[in-house]
PDB file of N, CA and C in Angstrom:
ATOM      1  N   UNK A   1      -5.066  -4.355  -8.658  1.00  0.00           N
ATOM      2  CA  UNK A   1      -5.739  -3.891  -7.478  1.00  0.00           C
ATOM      3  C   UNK A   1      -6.885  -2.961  -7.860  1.00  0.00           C
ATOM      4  N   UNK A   2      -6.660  -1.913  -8.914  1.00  0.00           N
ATOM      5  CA  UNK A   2      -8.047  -0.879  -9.388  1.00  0.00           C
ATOM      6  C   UNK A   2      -8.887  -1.837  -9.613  1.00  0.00           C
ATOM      7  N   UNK A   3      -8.715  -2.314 -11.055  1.00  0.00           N
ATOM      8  CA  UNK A   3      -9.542  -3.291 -11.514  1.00  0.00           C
ATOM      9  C   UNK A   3     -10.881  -4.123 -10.191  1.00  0.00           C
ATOM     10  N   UNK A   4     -10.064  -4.732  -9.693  1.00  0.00           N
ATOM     11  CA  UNK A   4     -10.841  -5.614  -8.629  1.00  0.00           C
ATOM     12  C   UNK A   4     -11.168  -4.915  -7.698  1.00  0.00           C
ATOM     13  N   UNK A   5     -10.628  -3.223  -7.287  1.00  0.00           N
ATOM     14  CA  UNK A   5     -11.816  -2.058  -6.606  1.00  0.00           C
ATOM     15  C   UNK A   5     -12.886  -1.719  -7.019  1.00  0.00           C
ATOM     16  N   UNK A   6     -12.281  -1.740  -8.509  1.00  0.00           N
ATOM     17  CA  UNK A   6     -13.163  -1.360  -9.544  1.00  0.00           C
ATOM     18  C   UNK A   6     -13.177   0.738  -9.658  1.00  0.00           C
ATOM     19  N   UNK A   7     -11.810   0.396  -8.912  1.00  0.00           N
ATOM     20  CA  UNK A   7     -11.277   2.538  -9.047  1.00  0.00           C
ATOM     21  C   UNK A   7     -10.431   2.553  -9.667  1.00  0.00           C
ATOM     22  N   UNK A   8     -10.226   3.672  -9.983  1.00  0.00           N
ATOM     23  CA  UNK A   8      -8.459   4.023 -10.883  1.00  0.00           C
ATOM     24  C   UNK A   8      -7.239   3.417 -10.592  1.00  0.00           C
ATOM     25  N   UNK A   9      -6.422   3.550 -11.202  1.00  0.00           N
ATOM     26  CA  UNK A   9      -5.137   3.238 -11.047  1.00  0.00           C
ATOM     27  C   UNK A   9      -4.262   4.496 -10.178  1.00  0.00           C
ATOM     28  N   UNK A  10      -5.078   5.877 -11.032  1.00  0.00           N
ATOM     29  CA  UNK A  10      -4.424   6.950  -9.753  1.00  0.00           C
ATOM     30  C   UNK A  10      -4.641   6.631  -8.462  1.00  0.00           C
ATOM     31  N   UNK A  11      -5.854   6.530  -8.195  1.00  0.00           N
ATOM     32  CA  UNK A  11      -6.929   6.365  -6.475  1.00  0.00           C
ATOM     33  C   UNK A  11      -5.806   5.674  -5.894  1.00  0.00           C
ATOM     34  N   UNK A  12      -5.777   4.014  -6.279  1.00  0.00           N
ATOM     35  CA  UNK A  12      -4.840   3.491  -5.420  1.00  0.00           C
ATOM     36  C   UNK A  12      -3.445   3.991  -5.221  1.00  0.00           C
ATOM     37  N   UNK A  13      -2.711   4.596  -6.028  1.00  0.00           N
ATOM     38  CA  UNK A  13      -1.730   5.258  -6.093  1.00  0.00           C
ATOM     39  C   UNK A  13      -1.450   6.089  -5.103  1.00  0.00           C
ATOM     40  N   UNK A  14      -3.081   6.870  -5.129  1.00  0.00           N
ATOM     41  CA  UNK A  14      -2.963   8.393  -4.010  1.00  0.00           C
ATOM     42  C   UNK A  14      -3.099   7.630  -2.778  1.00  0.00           C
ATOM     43  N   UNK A  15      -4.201   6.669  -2.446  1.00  0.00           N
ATOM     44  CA  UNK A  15      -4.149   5.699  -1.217  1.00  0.00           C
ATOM     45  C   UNK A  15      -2.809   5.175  -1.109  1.00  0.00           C
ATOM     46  N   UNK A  16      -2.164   4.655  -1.580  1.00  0.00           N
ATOM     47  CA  UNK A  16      -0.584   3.976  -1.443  1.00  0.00           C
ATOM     48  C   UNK A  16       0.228   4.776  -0.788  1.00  0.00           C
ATOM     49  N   UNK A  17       0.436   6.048  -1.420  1.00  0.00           N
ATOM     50  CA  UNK A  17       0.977   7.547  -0.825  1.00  0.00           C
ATOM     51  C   UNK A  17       0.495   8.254   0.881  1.00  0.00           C
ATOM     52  N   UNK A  18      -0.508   8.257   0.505  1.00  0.00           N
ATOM     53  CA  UNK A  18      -1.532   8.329   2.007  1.00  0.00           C
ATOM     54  C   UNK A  18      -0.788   7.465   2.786  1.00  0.00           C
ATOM     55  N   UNK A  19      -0.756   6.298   3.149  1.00  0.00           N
ATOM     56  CA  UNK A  19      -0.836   5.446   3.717  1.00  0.00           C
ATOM     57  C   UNK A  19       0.634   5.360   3.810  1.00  0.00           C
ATOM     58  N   UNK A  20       1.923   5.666   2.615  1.00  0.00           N
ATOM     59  CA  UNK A  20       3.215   5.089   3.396  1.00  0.00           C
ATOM     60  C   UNK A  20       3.115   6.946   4.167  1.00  0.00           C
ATOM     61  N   UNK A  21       2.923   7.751   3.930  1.00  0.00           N
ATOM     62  CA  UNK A  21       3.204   9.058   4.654  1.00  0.00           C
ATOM     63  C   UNK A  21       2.699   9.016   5.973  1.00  0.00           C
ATOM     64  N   UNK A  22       1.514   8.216   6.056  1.00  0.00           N
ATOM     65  CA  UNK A  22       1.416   8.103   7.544  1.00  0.00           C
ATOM     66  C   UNK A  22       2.241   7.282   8.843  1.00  0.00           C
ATOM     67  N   UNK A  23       2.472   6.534   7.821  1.00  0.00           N
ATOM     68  CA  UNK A  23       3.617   5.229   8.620  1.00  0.00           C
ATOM     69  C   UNK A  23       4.908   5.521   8.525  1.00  0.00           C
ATOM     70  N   UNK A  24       5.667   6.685   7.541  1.00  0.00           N
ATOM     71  CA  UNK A  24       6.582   7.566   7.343  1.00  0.00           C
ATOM     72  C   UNK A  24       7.621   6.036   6.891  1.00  0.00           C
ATOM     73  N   UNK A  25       7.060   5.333   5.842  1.00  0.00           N
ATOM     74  CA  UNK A  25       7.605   4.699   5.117  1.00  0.00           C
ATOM     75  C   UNK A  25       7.941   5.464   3.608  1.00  0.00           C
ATOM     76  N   UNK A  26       9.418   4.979   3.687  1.00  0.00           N
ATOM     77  CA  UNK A  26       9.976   5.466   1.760  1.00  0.00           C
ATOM     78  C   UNK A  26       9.520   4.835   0.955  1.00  0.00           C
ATOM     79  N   UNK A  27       9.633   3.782   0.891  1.00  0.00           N
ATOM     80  CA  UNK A  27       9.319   2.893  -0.214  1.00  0.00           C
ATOM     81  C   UNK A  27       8.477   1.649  -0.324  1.00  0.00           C
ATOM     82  N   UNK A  28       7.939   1.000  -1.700  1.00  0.00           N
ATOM     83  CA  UNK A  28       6.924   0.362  -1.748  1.00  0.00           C
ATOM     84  C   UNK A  28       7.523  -0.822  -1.116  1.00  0.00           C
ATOM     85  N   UNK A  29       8.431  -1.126  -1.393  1.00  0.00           N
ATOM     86  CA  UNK A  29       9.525  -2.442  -0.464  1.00  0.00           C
ATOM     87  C   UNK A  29       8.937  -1.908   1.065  1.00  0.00           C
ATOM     88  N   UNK A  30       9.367  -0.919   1.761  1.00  0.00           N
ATOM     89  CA  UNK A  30       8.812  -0.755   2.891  1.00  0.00           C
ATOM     90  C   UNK A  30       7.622  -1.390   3.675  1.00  0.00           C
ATOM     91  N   UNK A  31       6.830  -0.824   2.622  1.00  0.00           N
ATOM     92  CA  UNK A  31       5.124  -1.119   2.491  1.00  0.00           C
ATOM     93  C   UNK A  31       4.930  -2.295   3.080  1.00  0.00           C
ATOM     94  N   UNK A  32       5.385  -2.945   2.141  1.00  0.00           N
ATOM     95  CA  UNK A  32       5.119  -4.608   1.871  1.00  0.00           C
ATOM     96  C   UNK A  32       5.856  -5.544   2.966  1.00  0.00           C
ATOM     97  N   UNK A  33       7.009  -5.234   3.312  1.00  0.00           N
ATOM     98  CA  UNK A  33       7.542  -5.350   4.788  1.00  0.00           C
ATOM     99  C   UNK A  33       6.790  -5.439   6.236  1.00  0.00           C
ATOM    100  N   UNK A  34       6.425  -3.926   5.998  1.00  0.00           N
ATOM    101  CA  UNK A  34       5.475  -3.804   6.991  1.00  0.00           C
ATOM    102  C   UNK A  34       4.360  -4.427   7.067  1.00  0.00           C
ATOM    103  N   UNK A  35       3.293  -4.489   6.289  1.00  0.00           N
ATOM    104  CA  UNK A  35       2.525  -5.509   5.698  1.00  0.00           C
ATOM    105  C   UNK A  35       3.099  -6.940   6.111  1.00  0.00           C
ATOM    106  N   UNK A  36       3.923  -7.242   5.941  1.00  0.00           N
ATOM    107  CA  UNK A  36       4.106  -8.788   6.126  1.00  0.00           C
ATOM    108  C   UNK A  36       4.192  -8.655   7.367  1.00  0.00           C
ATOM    109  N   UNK A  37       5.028  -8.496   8.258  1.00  0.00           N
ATOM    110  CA  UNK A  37       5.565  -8.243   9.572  1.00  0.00           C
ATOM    111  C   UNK A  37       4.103  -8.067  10.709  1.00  0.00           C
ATOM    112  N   UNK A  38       3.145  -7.273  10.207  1.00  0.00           N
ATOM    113  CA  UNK A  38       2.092  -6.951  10.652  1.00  0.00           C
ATOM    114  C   UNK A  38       0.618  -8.179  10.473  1.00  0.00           C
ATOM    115  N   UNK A  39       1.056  -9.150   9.328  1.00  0.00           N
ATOM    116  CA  UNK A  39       0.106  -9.787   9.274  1.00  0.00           C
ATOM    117  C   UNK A  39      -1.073  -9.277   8.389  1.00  0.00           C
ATOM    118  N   UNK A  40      -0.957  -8.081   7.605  1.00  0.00           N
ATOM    119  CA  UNK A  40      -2.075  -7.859   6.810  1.00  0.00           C
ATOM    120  C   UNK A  40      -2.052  -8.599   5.353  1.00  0.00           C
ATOM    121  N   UNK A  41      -0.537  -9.275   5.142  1.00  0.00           N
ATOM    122  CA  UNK A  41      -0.360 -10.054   3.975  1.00  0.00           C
ATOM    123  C   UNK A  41       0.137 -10.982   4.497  1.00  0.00           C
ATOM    124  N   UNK A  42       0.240 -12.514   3.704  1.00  0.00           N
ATOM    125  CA  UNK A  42       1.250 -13.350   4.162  1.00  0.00           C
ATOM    126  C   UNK A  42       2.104 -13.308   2.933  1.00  0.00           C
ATOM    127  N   UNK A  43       3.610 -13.621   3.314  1.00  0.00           N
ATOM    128  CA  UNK A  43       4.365 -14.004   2.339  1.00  0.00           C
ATOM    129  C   UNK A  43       5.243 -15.268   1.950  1.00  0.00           C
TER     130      UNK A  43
END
Protein backbone atom coordinates (compact mmCIF):
# COMPACT_ATOMS: atom_id res chain seq x y z
CA UNK A 1 0.00 0.00 0.00
CA UNK A 2 3.11 2.77 0.84
CA UNK A 3 4.87 1.77 -2.08
CA UNK A 4 1.90 2.42 -4.57
CA UNK A 5 1.14 5.87 -2.29
CA UNK A 6 4.40 6.25 -2.72
CA UNK A 7 4.45 7.24 1.52
CA UNK A 8 5.84 5.35 4.35
CA UNK A 9 4.98 2.37 5.79
CA UNK A 10 4.52 4.40 9.20
CA UNK A 11 1.92 7.07 7.34
CA UNK A 12 -0.30 4.25 6.43
CA UNK A 13 0.01 2.71 9.71
CA UNK A 14 -0.85 6.14 11.50
CA UNK A 15 -3.85 6.46 8.79
CA UNK A 16 -4.95 2.74 9.64
CA UNK A 17 -5.02 3.83 13.43
CA UNK A 18 -6.85 7.13 12.62
CA UNK A 19 -9.35 5.57 10.87
CA UNK A 20 -10.14 2.23 13.09
CA UNK A 21 -10.32 4.94 16.25
CA UNK A 22 -12.82 6.74 14.53
CA UNK A 23 -15.09 3.84 13.69
CA UNK A 24 -14.04 2.51 17.30
CA UNK A 25 -12.93 -0.66 15.59
CA UNK A 26 -10.18 -3.15 17.50
CA UNK A 27 -8.81 -4.82 14.99
CA UNK A 28 -7.42 -5.01 11.45
CA UNK A 29 -9.96 -8.10 10.93
CA UNK A 30 -12.51 -5.44 11.96
CA UNK A 31 -11.31 -3.04 9.37
CA UNK A 32 -11.61 -5.24 6.61
CA UNK A 33 -15.12 -6.45 7.67
CA UNK A 34 -16.29 -3.26 7.70
CA UNK A 35 -14.78 -2.48 4.47
CA UNK A 36 -16.39 -5.38 2.90
CA UNK A 37 -19.84 -4.95 4.40
CA UNK A 38 -19.67 -1.26 3.30
CA UNK A 39 -18.60 -1.87 -0.21
CA UNK A 40 -15.27 -0.01 -0.17
CA UNK A 41 -13.59 -3.52 -0.96
CA UNK A 42 -14.99 -6.53 -2.53
CA UNK A 43 -14.22 -9.86 -1.19
Amino acid sequence: MASGLRISVKTVETHRTNVMQKLCLRTTADLVRYAVRNGIIVA
